[in-house]
C-alpha atoms as a PDB file:
ATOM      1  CA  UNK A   1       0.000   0.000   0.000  1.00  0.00           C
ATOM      2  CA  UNK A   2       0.911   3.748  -0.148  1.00  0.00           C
ATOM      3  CA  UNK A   3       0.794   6.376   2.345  1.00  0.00           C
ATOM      4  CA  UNK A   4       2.014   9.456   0.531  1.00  0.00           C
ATOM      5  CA  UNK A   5       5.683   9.598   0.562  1.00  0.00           C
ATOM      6  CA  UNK A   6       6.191   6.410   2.458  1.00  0.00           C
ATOM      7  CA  UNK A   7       5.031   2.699   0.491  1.00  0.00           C
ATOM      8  CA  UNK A   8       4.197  -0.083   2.624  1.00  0.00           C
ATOM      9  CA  UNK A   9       4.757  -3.607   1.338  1.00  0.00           C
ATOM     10  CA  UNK A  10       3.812  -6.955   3.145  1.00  0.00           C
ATOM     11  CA  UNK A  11       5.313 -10.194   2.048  1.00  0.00           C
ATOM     12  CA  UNK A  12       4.272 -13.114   4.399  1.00  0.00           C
ATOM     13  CA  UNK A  13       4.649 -11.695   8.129  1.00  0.00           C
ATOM     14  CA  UNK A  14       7.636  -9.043   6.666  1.00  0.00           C
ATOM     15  CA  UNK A  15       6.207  -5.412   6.385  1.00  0.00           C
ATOM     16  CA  UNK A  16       8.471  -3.272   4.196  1.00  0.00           C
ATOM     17  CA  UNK A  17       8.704   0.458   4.495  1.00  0.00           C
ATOM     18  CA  UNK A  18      10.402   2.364   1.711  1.00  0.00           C
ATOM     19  CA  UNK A  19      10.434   6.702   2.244  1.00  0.00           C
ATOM     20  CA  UNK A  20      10.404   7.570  -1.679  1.00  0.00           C
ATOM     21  CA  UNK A  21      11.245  10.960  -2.140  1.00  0.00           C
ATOM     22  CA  UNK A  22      14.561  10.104  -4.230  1.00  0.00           C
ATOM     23  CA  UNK A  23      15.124  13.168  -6.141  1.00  0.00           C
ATOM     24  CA  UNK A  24      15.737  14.702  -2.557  1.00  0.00           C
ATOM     25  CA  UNK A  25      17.938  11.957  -1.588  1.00  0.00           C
ATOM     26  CA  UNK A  26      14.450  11.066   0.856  1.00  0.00           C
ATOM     27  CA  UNK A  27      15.576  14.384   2.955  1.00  0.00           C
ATOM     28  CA  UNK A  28      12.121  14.382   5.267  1.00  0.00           C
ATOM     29  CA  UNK A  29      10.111  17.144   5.185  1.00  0.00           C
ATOM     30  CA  UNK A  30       6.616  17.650   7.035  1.00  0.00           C
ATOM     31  CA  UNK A  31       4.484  15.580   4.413  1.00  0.00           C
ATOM     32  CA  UNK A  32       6.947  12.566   5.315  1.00  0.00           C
ATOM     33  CA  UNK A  33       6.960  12.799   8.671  1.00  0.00           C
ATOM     34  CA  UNK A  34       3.499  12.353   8.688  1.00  0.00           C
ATOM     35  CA  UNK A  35       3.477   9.256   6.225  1.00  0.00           C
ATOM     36  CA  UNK A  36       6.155   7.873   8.537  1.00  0.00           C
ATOM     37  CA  UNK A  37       3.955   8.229  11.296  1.00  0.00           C
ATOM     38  CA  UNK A  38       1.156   6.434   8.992  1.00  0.00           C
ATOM     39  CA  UNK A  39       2.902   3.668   8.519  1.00  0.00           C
ATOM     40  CA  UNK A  40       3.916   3.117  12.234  1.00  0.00           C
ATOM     41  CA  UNK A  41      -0.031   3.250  12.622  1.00  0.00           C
ATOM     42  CA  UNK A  42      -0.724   0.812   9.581  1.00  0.00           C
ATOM     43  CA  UNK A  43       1.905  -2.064  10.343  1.00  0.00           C
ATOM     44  CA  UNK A  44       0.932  -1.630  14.359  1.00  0.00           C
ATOM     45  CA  UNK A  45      -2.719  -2.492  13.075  1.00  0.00           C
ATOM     46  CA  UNK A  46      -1.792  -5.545  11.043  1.00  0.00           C
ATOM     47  CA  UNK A  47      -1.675  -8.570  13.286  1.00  0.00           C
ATOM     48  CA  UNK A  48      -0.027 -10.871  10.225  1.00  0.00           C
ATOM     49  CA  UNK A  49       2.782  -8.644  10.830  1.00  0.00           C
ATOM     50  CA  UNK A  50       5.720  -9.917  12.448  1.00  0.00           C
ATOM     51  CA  UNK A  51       8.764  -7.491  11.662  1.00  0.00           C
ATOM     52  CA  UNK A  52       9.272  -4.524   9.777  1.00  0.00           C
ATOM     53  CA  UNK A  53      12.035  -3.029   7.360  1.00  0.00           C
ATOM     54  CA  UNK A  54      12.898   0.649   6.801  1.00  0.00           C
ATOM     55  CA  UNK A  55      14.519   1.811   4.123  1.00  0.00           C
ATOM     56  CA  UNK A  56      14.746   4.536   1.283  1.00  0.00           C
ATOM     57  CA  UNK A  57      14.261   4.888  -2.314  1.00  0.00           C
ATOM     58  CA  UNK A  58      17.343   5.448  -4.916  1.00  0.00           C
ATOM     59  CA  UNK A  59      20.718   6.473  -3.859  1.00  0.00           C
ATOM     60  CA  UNK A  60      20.371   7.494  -0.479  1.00  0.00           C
ATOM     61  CA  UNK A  61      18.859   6.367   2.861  1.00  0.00           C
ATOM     62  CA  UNK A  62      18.035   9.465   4.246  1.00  0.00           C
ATOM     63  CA  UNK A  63      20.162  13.119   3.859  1.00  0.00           C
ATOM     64  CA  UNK A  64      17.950  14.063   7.214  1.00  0.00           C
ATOM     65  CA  UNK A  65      15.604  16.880   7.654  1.00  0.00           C
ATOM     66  CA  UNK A  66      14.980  19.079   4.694  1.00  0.00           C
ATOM     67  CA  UNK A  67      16.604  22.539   5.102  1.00  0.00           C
ATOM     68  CA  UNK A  68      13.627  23.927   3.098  1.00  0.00           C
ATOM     69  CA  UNK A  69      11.243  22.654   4.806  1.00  0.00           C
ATOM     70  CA  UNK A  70      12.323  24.165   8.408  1.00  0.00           C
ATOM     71  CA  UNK A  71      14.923  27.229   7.030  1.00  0.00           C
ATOM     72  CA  UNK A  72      12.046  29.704   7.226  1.00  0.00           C
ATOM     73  CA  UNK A  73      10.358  28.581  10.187  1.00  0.00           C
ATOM     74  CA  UNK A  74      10.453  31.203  12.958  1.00  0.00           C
ATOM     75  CA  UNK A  75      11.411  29.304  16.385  1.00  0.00           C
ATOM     76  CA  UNK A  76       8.842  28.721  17.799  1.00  0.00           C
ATOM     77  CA  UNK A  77       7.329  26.591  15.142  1.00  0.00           C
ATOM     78  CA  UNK A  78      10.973  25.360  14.440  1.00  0.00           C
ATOM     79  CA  UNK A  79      10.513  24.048  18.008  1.00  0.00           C
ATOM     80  CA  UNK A  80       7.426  22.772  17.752  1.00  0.00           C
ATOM     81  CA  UNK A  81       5.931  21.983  14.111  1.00  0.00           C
ATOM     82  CA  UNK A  82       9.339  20.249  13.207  1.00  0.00           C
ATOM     83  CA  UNK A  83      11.585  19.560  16.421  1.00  0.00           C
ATOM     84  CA  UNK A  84       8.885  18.146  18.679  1.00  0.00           C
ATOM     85  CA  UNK A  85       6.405  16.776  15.848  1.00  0.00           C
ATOM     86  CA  UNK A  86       9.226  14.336  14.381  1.00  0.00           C
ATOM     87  CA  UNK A  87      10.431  13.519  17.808  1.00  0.00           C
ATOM     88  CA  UNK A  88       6.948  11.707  18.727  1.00  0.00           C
ATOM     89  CA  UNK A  89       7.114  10.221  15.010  1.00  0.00           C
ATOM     90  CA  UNK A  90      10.461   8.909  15.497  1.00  0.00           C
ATOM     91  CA  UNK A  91       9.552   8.141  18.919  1.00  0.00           C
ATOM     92  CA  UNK A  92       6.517   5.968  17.274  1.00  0.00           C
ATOM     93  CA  UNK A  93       8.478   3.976  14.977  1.00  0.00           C
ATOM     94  CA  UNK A  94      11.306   3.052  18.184  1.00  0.00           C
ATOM     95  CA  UNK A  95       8.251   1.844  19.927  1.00  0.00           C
ATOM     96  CA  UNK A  96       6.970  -0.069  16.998  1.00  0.00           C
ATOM     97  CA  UNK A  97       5.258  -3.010  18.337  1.00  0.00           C
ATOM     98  CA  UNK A  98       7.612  -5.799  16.071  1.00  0.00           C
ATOM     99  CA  UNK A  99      11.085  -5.590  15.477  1.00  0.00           C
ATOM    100  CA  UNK A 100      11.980  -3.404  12.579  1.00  0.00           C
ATOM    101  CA  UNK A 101      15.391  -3.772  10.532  1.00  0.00           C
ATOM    102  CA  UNK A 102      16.841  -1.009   8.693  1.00  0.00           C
ATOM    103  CA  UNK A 103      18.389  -1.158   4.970  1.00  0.00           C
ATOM    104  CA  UNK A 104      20.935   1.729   4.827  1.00  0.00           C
ATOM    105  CA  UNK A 105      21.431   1.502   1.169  1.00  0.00           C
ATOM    106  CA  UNK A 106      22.951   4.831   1.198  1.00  0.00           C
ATOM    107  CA  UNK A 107      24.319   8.039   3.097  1.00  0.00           C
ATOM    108  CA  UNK A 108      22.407   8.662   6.453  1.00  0.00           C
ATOM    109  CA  UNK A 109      22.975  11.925   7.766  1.00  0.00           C
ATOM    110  CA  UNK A 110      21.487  13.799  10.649  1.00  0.00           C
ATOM    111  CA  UNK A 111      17.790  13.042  10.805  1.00  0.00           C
ATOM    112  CA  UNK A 112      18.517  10.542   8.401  1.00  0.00           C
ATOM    113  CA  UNK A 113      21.270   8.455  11.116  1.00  0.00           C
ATOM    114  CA  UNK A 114      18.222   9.402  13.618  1.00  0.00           C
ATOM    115  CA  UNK A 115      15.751   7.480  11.808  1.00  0.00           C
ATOM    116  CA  UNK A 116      18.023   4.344  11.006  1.00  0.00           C
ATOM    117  CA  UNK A 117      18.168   4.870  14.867  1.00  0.00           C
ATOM    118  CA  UNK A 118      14.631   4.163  15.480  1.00  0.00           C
ATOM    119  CA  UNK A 119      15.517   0.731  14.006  1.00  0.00           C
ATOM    120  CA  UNK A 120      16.608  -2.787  16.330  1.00  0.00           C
ATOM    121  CA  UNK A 121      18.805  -3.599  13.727  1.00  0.00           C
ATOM    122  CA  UNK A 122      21.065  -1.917  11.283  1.00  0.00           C
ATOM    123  CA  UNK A 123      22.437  -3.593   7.864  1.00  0.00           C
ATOM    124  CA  UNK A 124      24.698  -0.563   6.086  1.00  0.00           C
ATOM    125  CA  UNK A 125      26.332  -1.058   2.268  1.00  0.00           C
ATOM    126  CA  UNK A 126      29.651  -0.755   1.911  1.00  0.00           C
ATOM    127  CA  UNK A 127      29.928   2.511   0.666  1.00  0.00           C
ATOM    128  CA  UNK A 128      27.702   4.623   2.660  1.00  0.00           C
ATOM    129  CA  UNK A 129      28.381   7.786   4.795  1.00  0.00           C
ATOM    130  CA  UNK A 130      27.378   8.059   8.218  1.00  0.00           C
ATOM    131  CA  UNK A 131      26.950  11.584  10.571  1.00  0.00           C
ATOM    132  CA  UNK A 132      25.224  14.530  12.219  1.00  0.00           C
ATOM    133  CA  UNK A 133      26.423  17.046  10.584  1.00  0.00           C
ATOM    134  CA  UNK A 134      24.212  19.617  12.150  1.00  0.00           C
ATOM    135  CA  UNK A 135      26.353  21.582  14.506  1.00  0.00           C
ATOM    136  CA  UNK A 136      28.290  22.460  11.424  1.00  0.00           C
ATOM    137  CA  UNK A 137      25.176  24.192  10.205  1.00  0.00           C
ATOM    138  CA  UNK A 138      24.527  25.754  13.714  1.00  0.00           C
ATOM    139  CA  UNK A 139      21.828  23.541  14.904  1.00  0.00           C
ATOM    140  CA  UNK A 140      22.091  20.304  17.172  1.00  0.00           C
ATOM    141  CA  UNK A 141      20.602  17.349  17.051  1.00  0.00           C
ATOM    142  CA  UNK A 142      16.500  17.344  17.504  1.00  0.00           C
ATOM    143  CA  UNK A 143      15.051  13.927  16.849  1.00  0.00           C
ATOM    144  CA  UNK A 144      17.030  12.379  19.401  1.00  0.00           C
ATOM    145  CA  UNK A 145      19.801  12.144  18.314  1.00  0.00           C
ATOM    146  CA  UNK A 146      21.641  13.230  21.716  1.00  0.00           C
ATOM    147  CA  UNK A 147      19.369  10.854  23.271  1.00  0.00           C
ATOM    148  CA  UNK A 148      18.051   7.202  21.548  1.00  0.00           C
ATOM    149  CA  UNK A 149      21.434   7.682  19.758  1.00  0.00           C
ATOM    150  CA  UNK A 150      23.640   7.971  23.047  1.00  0.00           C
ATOM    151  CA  UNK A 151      21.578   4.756  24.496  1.00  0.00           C
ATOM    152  CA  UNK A 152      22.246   2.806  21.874  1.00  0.00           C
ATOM    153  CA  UNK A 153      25.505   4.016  20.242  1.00  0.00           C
ATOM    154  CA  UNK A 154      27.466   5.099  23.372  1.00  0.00           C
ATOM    155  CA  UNK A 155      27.970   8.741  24.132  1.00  0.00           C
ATOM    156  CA  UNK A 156      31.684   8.834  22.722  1.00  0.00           C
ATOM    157  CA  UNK A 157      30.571   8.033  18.666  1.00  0.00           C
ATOM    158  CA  UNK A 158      27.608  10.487  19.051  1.00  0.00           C
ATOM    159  CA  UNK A 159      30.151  13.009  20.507  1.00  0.00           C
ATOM    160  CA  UNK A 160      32.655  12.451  17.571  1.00  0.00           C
ATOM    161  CA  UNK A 161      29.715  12.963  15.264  1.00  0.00           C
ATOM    162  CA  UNK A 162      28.054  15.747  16.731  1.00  0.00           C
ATOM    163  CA  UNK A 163      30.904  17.783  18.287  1.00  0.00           C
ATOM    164  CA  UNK A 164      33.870  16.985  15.924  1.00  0.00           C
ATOM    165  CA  UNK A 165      31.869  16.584  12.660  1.00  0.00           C
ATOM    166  CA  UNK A 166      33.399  13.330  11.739  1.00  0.00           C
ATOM    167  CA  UNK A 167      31.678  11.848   9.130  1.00  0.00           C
ATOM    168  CA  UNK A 168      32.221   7.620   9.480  1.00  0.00           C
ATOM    169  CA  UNK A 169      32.401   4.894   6.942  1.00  0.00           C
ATOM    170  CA  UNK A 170      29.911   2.021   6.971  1.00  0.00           C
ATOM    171  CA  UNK A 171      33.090  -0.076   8.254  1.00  0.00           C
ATOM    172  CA  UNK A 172      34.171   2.381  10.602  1.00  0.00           C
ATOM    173  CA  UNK A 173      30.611   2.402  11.809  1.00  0.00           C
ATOM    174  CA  UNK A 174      30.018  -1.287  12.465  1.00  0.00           C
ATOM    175  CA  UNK A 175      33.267  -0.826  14.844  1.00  0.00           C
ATOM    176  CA  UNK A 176      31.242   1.823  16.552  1.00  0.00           C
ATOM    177  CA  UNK A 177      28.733  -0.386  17.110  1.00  0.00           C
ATOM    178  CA  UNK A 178      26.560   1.997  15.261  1.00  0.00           C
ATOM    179  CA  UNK A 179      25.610  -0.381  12.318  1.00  0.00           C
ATOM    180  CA  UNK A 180      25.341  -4.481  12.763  1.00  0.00           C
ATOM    181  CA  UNK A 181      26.198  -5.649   9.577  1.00  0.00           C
ATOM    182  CA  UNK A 182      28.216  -4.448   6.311  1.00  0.00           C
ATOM    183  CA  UNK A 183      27.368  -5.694   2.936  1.00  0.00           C
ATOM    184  CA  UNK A 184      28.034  -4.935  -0.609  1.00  0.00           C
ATOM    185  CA  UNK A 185      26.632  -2.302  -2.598  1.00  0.00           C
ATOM    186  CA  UNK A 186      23.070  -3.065  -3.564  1.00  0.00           C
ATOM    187  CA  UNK A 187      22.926  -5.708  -1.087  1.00  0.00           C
ATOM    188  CA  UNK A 188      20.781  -4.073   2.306  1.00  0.00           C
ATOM    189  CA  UNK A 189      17.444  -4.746   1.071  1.00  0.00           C
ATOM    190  CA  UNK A 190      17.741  -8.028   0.429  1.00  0.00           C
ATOM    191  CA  UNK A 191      19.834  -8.870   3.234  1.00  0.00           C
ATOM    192  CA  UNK A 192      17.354  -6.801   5.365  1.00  0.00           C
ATOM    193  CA  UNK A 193      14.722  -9.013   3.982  1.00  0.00           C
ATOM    194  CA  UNK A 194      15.990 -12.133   5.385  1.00  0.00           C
ATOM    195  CA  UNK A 195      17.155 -10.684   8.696  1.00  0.00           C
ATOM    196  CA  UNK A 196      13.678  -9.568   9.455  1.00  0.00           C
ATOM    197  CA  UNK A 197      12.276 -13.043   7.862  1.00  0.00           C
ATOM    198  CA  UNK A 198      14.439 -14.975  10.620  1.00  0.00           C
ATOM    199  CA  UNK A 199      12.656 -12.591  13.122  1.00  0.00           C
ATOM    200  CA  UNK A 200       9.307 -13.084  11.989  1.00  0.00           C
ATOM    201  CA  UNK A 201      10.347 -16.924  12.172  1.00  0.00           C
ATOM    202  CA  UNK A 202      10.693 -16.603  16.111  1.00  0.00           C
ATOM    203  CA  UNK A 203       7.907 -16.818  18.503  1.00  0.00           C
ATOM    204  CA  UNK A 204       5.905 -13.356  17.686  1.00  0.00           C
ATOM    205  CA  UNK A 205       5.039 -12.855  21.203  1.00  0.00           C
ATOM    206  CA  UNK A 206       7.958 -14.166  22.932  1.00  0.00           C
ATOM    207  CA  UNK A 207       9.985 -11.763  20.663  1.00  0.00           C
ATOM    208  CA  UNK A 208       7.153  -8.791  21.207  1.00  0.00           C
ATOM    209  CA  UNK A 209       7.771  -9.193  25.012  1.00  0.00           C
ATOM    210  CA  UNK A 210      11.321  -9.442  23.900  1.00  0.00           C
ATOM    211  CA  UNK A 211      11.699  -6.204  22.768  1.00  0.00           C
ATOM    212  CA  UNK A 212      10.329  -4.479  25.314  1.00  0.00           C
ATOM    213  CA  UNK A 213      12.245  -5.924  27.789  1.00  0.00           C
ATOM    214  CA  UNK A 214      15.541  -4.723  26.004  1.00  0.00           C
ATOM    215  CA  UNK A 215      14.112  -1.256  25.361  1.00  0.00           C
ATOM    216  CA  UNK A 216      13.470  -1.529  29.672  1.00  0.00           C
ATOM    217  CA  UNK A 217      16.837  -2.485  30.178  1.00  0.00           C
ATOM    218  CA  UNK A 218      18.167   0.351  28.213  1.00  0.00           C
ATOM    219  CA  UNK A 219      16.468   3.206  29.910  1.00  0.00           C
ATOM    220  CA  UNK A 220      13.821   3.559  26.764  1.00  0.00           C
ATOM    221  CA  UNK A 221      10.149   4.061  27.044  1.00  0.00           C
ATOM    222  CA  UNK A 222      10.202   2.439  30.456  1.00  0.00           C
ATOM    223  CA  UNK A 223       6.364   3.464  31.490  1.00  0.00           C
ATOM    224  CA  UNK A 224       4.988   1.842  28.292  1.00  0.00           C
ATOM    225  CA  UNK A 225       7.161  -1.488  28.490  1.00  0.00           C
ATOM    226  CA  UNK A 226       6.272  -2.076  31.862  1.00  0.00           C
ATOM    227  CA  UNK A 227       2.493  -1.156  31.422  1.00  0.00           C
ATOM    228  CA  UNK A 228       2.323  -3.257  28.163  1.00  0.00           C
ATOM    229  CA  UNK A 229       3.931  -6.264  29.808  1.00  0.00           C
ATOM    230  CA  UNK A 230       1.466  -6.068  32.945  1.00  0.00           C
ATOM    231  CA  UNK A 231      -1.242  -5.604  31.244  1.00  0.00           C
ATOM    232  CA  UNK A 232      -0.715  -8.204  28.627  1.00  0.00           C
ATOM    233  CA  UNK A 233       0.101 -10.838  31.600  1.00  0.00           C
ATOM    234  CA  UNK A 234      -3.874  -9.514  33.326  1.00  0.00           C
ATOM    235  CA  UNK A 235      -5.266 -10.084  30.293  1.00  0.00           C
ATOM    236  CA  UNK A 236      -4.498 -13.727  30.437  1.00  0.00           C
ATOM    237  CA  UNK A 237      -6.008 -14.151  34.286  1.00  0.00           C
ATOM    238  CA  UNK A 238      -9.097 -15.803  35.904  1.00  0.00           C
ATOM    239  CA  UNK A 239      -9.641 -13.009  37.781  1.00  0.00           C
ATOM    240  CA  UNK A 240      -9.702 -10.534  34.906  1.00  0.00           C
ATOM    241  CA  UNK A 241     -12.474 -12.707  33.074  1.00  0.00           C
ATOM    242  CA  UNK A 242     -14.047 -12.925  36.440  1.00  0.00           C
ATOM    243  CA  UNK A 243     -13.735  -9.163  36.924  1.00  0.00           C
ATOM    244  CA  UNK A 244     -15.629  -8.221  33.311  1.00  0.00           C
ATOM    245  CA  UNK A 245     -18.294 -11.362  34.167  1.00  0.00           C
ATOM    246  CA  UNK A 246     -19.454  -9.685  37.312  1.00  0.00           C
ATOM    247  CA  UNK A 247     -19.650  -5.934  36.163  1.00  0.00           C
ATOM    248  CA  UNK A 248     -21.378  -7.344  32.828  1.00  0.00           C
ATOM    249  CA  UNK A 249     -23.931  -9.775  35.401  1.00  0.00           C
ATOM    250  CA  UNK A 250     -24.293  -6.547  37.871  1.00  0.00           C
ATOM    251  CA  UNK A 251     -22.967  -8.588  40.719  1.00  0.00           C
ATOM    252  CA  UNK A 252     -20.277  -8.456  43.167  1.00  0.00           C
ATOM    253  CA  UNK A 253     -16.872 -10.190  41.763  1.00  0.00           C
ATOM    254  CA  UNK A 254     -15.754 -13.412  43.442  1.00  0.00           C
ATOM    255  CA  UNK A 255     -11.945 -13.564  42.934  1.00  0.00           C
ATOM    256  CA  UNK A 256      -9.919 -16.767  43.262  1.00  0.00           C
ATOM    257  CA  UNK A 257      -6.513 -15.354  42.493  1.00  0.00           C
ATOM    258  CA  UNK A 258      -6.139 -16.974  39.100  1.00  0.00           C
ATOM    259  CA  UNK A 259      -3.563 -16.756  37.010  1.00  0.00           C
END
């Protein structure tokens, strides 16, 4: 399916999300952000759904946020229309409900290495570019990439990138820690593909549960995982189905402390 500039494809229990705006190397503007967030809603919804892929059309991944589209914006809208409106997008597609794999099948650069950061897993070609260019622009960082990016990178790459401007290889990166896996040129969707088939091959609620577990661990989203997990283990009581018989019946509940 398509959901303006983002297409959605679903092959067996793989989703695949491609952001097609090529001609801008798939810079995000506001139009993509909301497709992006779309997308999160559309695969969330689709129970055959087991794992996702992100990746972009043409050359690049991502080049990040679209000067264009936020140059002119006065700061308070800068702050708000763009800053804190892709923030809960991004923040969306971290907290996707499967695993989601990410095909960097070229250069991802500022909000572009923020979005592949949304992703469990990174799979990078060989000759991509990797950075956050933005202080050299005079901004920072604003779809957490001082943040998600330091949790799961390490503070010391995100510094390099942010404060020094280095701009790393696809090798270099996978050193970092900052990609999984390098392949050749051409290579990340397909290779993204079967990574996120073996996924959906796993138990899908054992690797659900999974995932939120690791995102506790690593101080993300910590309110939701814990909520999600407690609720989802309720659901399955005798005391819950006791709890909606007696309000449905008008009586007082009798509970036997059933798991």
């Amino acid at each position: 399916m398509a959901s303006g500039t983002v297409r959605i494809d679903v092959d067996g229990h793989v989703a695949t999300l491609t952001i097609s705006r090529p001609e801008k190397l798939n810079a995000l503007d506001l139009d993509m952000l909301k497709a992006l967030a779309d997308a999160a809603d559309e695969v969330e919804a689709n129970a055959n759904v087991r794992a996702a892929v992100l990746t972009g059309e043409g050359k690049g991944f991502s080049a990040g946020g679209d000067i264009k589209a936020w140059g002119g914006m006065s700061p308070q809208e800068f702050g708000h229309a763009w800053v804190r409106h892709g923030h809960r997008i991004f923040e969306r597609l971290a907290t996707l409900r499967v695993p989601m794999v990410a095909a960097l099948n070229g250069h991802a650069l500022g909000g572009g290495l923020e979005l592949a950061g949304v992703a469990d897993i990174r799979l990078a070609e060989q000759h991509i570019k990797i950075g956050l260019p933005e202080t050299g622009l005079g901004m920072v960082p604003g779809w957490s990439g001082t943040q998600r990016l330091v949790r799961r990178f390490g503070a010391q790459a995100v510094r390099r990138m942010a404060l020094g401007g280095e701009i790393f290889t696809a090798e270099e990166a996978r050193l970092l820690g900052i990609v999984d896996v390098v392949v050749p040129t051409g290579n990340a969707l397909a290779a993204a593909r079967q990574y996120a088939g073996r996924i959906a091959a796993r138990g899908p609620a054992a690797t659900e549960i999974a995932k939120l577990m690791i995102a506790s661990a690593n101080g993300e989203d910590n309110g939701t995982a814990v909520e999600a997990l407690g609720s989802i283990l309720a659901a399955k009581t005798g005391d819950l189905k006791e709890g909606v018989a007696s309000f449905s019946e008008k009586r007082p509940a009798t509970f036997k402390g059933e798991w």
